[in-house]
PDB file of N, CA and C in Angstrom:
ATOM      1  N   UNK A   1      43.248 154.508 -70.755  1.00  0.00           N
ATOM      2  CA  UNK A   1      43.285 153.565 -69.676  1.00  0.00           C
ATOM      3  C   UNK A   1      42.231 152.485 -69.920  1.00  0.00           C
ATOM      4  N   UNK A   2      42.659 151.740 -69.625  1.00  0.00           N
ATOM      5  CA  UNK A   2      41.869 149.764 -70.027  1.00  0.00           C
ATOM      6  C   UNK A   2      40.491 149.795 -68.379  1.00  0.00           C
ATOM      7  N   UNK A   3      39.712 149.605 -68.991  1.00  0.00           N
ATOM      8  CA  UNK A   3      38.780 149.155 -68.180  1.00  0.00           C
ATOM      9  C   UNK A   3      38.237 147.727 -67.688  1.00  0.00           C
ATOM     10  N   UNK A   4      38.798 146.981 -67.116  1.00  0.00           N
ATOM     11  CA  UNK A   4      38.593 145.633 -67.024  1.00  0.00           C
ATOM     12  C   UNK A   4      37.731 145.300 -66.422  1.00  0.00           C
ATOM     13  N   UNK A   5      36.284 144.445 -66.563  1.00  0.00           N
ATOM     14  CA  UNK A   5      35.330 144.175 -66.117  1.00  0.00           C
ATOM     15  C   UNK A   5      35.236 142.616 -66.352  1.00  0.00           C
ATOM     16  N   UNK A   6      34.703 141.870 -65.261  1.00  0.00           N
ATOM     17  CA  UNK A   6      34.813 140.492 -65.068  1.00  0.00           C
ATOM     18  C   UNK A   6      32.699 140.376 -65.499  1.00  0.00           C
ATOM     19  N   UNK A   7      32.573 139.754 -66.608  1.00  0.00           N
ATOM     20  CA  UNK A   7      30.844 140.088 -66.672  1.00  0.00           C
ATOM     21  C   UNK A   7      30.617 138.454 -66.818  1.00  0.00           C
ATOM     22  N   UNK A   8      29.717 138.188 -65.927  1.00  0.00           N
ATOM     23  CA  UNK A   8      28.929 136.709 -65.895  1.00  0.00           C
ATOM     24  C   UNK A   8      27.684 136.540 -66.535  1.00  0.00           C
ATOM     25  N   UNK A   9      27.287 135.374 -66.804  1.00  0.00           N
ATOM     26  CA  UNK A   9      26.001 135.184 -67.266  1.00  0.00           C
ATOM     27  C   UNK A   9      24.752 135.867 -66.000  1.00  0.00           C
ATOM     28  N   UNK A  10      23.664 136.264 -66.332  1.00  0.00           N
ATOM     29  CA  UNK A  10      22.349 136.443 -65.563  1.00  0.00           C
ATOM     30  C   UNK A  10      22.283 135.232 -64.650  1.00  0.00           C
ATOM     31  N   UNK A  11      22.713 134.201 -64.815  1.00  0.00           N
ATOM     32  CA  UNK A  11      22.090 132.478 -63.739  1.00  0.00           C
ATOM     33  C   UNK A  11      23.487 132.227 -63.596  1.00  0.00           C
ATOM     34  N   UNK A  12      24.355 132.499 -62.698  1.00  0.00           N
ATOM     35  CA  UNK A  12      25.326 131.625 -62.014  1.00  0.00           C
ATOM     36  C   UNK A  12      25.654 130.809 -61.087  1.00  0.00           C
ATOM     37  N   UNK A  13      26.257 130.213 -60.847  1.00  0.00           N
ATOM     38  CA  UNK A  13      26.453 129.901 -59.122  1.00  0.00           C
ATOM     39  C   UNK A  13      27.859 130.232 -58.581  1.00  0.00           C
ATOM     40  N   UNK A  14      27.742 130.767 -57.764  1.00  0.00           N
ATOM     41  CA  UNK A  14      29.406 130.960 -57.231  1.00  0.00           C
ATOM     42  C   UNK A  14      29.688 129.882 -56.473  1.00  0.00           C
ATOM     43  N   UNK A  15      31.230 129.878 -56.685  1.00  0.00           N
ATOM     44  CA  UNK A  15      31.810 128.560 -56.325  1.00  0.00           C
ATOM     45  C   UNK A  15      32.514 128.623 -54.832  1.00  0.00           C
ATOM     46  N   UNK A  16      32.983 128.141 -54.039  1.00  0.00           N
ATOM     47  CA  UNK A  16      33.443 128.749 -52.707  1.00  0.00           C
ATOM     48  C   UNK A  16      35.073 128.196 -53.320  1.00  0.00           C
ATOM     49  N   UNK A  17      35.944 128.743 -52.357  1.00  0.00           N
ATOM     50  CA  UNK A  17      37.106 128.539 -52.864  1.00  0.00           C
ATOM     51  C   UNK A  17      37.832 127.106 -52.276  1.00  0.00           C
ATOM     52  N   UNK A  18      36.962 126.524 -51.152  1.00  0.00           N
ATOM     53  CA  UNK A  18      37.000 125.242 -50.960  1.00  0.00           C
ATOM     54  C   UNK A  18      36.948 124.205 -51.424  1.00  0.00           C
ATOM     55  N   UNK A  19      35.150 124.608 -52.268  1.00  0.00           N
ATOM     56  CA  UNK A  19      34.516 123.746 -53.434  1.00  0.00           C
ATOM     57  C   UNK A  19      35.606 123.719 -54.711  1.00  0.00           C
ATOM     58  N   UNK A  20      36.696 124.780 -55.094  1.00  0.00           N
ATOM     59  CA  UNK A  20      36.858 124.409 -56.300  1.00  0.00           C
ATOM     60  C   UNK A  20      37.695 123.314 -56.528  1.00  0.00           C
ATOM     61  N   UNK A  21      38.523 122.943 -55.658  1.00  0.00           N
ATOM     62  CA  UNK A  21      38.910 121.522 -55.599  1.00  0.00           C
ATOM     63  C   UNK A  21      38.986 120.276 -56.068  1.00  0.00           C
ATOM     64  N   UNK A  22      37.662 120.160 -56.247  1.00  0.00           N
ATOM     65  CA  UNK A  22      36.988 118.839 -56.160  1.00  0.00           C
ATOM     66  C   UNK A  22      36.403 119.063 -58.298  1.00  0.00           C
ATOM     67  N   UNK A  23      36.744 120.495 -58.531  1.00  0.00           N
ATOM     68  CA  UNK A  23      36.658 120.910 -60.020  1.00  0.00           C
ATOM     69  C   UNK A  23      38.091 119.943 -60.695  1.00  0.00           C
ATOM     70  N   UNK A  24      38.391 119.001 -60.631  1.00  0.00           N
ATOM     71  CA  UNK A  24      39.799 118.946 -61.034  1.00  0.00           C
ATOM     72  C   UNK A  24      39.351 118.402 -62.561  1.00  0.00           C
ATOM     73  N   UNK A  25      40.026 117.847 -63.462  1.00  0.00           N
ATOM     74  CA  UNK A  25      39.765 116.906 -64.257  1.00  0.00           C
ATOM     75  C   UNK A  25      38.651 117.772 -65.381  1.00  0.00           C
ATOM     76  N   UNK A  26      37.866 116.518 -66.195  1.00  0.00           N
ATOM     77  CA  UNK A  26      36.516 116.428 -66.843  1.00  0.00           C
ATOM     78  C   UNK A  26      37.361 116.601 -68.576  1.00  0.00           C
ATOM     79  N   UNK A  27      38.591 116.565 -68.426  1.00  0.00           N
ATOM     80  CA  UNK A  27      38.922 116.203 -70.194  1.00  0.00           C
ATOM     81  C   UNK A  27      38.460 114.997 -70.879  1.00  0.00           C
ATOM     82  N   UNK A  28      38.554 114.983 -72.075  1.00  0.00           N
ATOM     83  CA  UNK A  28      38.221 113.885 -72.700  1.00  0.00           C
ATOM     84  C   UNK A  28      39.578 112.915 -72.023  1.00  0.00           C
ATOM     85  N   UNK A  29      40.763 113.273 -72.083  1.00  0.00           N
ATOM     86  CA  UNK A  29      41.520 112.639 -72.299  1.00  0.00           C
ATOM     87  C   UNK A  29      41.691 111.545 -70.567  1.00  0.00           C
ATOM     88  N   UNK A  30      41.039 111.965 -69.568  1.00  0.00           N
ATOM     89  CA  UNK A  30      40.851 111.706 -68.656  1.00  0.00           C
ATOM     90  C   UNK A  30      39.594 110.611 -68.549  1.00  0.00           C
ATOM     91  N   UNK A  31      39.363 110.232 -69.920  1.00  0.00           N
ATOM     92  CA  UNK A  31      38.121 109.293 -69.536  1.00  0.00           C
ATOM     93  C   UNK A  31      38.319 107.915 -69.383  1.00  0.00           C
ATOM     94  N   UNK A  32      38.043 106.869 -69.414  1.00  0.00           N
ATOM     95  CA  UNK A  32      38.348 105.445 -69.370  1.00  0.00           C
ATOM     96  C   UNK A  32      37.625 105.373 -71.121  1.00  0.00           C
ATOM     97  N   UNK A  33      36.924 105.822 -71.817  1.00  0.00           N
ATOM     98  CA  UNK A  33      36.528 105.380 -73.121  1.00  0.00           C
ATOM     99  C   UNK A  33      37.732 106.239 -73.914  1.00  0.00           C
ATOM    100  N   UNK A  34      38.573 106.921 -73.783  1.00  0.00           N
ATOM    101  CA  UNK A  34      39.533 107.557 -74.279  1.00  0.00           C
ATOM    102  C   UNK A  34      40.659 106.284 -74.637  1.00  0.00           C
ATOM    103  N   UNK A  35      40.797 105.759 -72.942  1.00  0.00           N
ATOM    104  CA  UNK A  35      42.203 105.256 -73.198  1.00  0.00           C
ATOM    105  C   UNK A  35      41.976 104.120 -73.980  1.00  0.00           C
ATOM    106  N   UNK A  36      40.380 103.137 -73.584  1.00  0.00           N
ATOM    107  CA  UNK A  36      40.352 102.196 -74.581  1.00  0.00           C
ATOM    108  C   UNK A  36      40.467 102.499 -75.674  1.00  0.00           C
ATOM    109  N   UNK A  37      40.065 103.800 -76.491  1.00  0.00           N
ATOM    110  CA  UNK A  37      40.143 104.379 -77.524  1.00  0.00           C
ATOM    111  C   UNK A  37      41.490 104.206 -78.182  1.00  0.00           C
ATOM    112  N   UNK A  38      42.745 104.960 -77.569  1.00  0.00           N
ATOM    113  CA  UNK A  38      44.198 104.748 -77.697  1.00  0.00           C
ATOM    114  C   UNK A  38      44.437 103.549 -77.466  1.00  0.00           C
ATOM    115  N   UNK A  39      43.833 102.760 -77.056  1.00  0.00           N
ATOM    116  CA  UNK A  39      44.634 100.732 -76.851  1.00  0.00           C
ATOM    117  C   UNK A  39      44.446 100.214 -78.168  1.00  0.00           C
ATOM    118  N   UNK A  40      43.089 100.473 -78.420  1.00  0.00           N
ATOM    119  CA  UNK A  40      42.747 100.020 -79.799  1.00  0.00           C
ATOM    120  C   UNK A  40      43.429 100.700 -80.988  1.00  0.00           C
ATOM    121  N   UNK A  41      43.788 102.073 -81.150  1.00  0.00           N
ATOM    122  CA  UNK A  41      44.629 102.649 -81.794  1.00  0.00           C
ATOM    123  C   UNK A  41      46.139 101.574 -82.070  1.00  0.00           C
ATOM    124  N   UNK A  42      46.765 101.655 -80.861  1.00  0.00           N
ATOM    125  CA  UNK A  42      47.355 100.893 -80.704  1.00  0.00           C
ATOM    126  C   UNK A  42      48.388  99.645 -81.145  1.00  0.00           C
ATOM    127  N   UNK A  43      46.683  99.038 -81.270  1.00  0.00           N
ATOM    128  CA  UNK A  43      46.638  97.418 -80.989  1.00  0.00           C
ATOM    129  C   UNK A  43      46.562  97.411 -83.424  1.00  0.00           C
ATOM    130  N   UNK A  44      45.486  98.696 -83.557  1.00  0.00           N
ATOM    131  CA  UNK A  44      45.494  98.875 -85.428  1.00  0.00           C
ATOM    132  C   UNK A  44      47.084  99.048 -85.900  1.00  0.00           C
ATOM    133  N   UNK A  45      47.932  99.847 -85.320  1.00  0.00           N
ATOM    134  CA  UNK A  45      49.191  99.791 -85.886  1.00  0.00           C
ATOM    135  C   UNK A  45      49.855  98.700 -85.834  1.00  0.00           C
ATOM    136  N   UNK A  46      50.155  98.150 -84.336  1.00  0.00           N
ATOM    137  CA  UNK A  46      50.930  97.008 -84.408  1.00  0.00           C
ATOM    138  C   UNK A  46      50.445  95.531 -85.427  1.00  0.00           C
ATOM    139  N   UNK A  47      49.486  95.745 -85.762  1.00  0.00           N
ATOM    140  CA  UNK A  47      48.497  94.789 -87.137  1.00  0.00           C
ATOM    141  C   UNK A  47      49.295  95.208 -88.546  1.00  0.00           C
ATOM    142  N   UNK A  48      49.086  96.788 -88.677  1.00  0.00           N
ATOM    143  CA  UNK A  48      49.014  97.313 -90.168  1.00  0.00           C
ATOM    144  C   UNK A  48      51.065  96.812 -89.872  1.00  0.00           C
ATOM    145  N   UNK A  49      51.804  97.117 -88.835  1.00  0.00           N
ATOM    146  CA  UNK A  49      53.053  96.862 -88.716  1.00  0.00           C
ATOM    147  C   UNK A  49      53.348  95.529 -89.220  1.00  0.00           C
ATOM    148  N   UNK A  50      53.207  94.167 -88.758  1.00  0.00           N
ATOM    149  CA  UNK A  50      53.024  93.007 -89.355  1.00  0.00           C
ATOM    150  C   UNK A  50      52.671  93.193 -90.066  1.00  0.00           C
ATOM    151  N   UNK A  51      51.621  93.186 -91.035  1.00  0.00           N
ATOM    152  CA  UNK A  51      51.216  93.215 -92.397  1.00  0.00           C
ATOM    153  C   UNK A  51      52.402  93.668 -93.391  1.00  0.00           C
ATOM    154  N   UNK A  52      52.770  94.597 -92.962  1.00  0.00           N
ATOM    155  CA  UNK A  52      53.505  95.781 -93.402  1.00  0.00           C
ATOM    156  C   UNK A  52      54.726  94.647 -93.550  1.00  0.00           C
ATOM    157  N   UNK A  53      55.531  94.217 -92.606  1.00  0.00           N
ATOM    158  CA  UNK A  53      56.593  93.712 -92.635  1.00  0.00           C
ATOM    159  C   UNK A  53      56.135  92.204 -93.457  1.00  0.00           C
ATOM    160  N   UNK A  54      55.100  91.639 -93.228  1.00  0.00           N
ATOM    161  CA  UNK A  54      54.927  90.337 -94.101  1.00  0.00           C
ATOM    162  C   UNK A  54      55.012  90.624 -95.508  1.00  0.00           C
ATOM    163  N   UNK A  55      54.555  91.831 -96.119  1.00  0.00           N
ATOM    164  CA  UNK A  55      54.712  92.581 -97.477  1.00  0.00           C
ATOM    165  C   UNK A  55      55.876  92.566 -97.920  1.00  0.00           C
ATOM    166  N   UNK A  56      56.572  92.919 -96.839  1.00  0.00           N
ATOM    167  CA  UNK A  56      57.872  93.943 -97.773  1.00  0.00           C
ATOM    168  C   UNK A  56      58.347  92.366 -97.514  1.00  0.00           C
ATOM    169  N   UNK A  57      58.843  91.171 -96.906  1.00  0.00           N
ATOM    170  CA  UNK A  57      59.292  89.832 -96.660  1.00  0.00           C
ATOM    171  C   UNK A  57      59.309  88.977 -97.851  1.00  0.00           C
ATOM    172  N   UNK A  58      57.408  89.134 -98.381  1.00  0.00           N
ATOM    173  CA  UNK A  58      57.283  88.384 -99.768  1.00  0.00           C
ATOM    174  C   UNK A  58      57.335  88.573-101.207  1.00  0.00           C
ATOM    175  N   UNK A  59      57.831  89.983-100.742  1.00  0.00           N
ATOM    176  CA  UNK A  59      58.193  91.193-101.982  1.00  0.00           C
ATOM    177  C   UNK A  59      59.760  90.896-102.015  1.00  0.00           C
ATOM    178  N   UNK A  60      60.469  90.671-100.983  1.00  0.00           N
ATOM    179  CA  UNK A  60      62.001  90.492-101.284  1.00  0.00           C
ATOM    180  C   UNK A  60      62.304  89.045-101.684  1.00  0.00           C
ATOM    181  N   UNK A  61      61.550  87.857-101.104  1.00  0.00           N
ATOM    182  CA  UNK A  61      61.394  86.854-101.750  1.00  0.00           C
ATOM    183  C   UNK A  61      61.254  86.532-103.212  1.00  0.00           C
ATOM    184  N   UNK A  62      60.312  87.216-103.681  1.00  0.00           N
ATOM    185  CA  UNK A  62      59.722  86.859-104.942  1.00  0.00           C
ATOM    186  C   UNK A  62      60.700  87.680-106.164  1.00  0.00           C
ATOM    187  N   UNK A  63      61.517  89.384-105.183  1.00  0.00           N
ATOM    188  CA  UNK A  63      62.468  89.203-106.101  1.00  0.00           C
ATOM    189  C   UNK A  63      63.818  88.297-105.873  1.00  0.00           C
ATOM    190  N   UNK A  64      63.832  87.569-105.128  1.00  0.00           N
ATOM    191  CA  UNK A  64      64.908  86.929-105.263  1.00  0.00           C
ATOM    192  C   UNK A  64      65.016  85.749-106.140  1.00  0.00           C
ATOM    193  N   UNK A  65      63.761  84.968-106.264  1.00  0.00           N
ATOM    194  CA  UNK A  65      63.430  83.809-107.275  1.00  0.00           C
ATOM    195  C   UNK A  65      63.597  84.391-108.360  1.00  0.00           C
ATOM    196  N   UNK A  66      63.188  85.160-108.660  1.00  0.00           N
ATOM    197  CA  UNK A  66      62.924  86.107-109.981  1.00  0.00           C
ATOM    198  C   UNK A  66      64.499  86.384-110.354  1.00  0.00           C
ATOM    199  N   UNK A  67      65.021  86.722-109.404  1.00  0.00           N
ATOM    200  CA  UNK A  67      66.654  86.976-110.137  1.00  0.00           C
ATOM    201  C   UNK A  67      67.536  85.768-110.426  1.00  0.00           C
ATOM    202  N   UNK A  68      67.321  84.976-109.158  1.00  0.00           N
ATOM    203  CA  UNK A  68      68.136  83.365-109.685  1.00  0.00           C
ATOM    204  C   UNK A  68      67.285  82.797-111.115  1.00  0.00           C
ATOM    205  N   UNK A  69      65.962  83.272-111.307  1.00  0.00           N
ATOM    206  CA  UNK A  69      65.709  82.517-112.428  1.00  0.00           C
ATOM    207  C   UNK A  69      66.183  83.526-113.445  1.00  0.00           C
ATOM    208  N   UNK A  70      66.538  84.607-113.435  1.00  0.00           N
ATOM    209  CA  UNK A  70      67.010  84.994-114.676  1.00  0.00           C
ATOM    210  C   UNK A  70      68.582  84.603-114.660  1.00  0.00           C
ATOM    211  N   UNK A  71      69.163  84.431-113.891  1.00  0.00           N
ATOM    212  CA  UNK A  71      70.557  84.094-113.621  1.00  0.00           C
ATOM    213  C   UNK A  71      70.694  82.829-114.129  1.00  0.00           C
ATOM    214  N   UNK A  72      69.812  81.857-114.052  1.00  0.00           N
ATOM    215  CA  UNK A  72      69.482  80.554-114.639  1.00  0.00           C
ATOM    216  C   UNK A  72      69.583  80.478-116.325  1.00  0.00           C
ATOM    217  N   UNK A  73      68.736  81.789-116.001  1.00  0.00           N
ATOM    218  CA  UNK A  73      68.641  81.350-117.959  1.00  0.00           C
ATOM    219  C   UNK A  73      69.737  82.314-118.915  1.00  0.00           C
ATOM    220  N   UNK A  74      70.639  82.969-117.769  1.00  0.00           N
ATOM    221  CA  UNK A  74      71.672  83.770-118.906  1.00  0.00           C
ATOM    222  C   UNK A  74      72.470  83.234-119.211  1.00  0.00           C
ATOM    223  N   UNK A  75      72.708  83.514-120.630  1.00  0.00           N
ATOM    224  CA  UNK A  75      74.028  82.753-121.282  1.00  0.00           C
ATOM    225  C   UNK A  75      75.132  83.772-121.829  1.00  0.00           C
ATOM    226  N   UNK A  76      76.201  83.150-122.410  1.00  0.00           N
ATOM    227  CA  UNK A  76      77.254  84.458-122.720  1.00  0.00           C
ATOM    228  C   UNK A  76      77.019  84.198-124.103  1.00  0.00           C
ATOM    229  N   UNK A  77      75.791  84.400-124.666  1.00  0.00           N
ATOM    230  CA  UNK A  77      75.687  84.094-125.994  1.00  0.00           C
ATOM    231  C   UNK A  77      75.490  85.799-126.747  1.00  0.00           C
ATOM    232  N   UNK A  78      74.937  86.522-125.854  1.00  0.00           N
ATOM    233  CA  UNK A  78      75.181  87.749-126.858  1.00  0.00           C
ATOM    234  C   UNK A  78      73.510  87.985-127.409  1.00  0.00           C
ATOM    235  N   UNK A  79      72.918  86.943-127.484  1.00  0.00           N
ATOM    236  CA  UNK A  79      71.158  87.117-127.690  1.00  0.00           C
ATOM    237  C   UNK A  79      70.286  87.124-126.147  1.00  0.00           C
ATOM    238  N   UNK A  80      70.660  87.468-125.104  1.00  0.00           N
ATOM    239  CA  UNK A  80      69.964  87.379-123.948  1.00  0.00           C
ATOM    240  C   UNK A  80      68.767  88.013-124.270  1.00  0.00           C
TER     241      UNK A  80
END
């Protein structure tokens, strides 16, 4: 048979069951420096996102010059 014992520190305070109420909350995630935390998160992707898309934009560009100029210079000569 299990012996279950509830053991506290030596210095407590007991709480009334009124008082615990007002215990709600105290996460990080509940803070106001949290959420600025996540805005700024945020605000870094939608950056690295643009970037991201200006990349891949001047990467499809540059092969596209690149192919009309080889298209430019092929001939049906057999020495390409």
């Amino acid at each position: 048979m299990m012996n279950n014992e509830i053991k506290l520190p030596a210095v407590y305070a007991a709480i009334d069951e009124s008082e615990m109420v007002y215990l709600n909350g105290g996460s990080i995630t509940d803070t106001q420096g949290w959420l600025i935390f996540m805005n700024v998160g945020a605000l870094f992707n939608y950056v690295a996102r643009v970037f991201s898309a200006g990349s891949s934009i001047i990467n499809n560009v540059r092969v596209i010059v690149t192919t009309i100029e080889a298209l430019n210079n092929f001939k049906l000569t057999g020495k390409n």
